[in-house]
Protein backbone atom coordinates (compact mmCIF):
# COMPACT_ATOMS: atom_id res chain seq x y z
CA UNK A 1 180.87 -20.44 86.15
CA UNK A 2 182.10 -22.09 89.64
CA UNK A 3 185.75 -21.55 90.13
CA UNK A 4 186.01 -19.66 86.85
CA UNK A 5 184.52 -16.32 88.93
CA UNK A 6 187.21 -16.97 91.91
CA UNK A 7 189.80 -16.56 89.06
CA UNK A 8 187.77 -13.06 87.48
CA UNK A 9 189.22 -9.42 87.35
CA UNK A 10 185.57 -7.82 87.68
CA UNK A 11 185.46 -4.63 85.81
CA UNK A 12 182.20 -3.53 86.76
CA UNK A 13 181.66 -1.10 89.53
CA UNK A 14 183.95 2.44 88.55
CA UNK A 15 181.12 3.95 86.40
CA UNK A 16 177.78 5.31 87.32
CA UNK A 17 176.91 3.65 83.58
CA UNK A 18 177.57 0.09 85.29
CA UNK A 19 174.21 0.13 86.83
CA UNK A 20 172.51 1.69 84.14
CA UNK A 21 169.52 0.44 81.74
CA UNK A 22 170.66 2.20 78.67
CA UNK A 23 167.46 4.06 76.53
CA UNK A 24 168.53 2.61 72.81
CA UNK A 25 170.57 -0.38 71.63
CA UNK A 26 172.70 2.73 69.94
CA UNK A 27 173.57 4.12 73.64
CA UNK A 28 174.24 0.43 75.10
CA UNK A 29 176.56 -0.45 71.82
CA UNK A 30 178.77 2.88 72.45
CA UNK A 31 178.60 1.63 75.91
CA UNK A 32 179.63 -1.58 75.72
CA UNK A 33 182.65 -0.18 72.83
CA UNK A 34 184.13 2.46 75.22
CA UNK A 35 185.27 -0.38 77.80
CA UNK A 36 188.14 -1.65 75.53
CA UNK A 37 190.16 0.27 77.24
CA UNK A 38 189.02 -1.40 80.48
CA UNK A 39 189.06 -5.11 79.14
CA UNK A 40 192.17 -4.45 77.32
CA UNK A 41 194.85 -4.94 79.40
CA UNK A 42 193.73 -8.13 81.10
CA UNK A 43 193.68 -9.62 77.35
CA UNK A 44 197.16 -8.41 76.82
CA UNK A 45 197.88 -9.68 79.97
CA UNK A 46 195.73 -13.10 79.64
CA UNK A 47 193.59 -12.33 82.62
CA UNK A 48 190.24 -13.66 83.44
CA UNK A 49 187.88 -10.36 83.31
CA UNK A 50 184.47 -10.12 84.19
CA UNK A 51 181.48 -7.55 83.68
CA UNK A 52 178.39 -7.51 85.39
CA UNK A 53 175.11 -4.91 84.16
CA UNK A 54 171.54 -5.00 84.38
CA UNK A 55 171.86 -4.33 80.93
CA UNK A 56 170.98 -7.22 78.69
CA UNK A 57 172.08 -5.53 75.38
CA UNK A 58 175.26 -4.48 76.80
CA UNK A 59 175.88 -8.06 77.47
CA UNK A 60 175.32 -8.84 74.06
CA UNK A 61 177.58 -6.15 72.42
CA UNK A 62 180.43 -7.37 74.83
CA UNK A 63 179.83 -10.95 73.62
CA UNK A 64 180.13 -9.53 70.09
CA UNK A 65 183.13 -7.33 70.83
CA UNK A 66 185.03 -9.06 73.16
CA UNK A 67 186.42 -11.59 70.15
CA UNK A 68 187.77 -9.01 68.42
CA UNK A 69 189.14 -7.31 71.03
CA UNK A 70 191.09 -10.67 71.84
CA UNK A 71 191.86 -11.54 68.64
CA UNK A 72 193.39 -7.83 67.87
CA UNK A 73 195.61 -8.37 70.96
CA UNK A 74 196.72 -12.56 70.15
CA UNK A 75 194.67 -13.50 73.15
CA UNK A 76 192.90 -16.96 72.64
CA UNK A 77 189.37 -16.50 74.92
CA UNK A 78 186.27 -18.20 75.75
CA UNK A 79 183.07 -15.92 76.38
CA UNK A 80 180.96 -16.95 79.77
CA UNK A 81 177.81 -15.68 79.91
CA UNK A 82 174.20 -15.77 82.59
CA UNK A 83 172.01 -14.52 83.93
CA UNK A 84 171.44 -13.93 87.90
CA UNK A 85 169.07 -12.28 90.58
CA UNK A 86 170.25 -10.28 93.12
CA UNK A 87 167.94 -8.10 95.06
CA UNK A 88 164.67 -8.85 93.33
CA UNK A 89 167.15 -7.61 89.79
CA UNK A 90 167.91 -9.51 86.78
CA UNK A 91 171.60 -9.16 86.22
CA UNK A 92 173.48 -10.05 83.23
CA UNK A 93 177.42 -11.15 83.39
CA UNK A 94 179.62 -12.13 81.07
CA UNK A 95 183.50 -12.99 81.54
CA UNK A 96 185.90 -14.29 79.51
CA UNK A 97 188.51 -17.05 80.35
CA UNK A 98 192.27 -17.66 78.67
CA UNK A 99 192.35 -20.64 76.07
């Protein structure tokens, strides 16, 4: 991701759920769903935004969701996704950059 992340409204970090390891795939798709409102704006407003979980399956219902989301409000997107260690922790992040 490089310079991409210098350029990244990061999301992450209001919600206790951010840090969370969700039980069910159910729990980590409603999850992942209830941040459009988050995500939104910076699509409107064709910001790079960025989300960062321990959560692998939230990762990949935000890869899944964040198209639509784009395409519903005429932004043109790519999807960036890895996978990191930080503090003996696999982290997941995925951002999206303005096409």
């Amino acid at each position: 991701m490089g310079d991409l992340v210098k350029k990244i409204i990061w999301i992450n970090g209001n919600y206790k759920e951010d840090n969370r390891i969700f039980d069910s795939k159910i729990q980590a798709k409603e999850w992942a769903d209830s941040l459009l409102p988050e995500f939104g704006p910076y699509l409107i407003s064709q910001v790079n935004v960025g989300y960062e979980t321990p959560d692998e399956d939230v990762i990949n219902y935000l890869e899944y969701f964040l198209p639509k989301w784009a395409t519903y409000n005429n932004a043109k997107i790519s999807i960036h996704r890895e996978k990191t260690i930080r503090d003996g922790q696999d982290l997941y992040i995925i951002c999206t950059q303005q096409i």
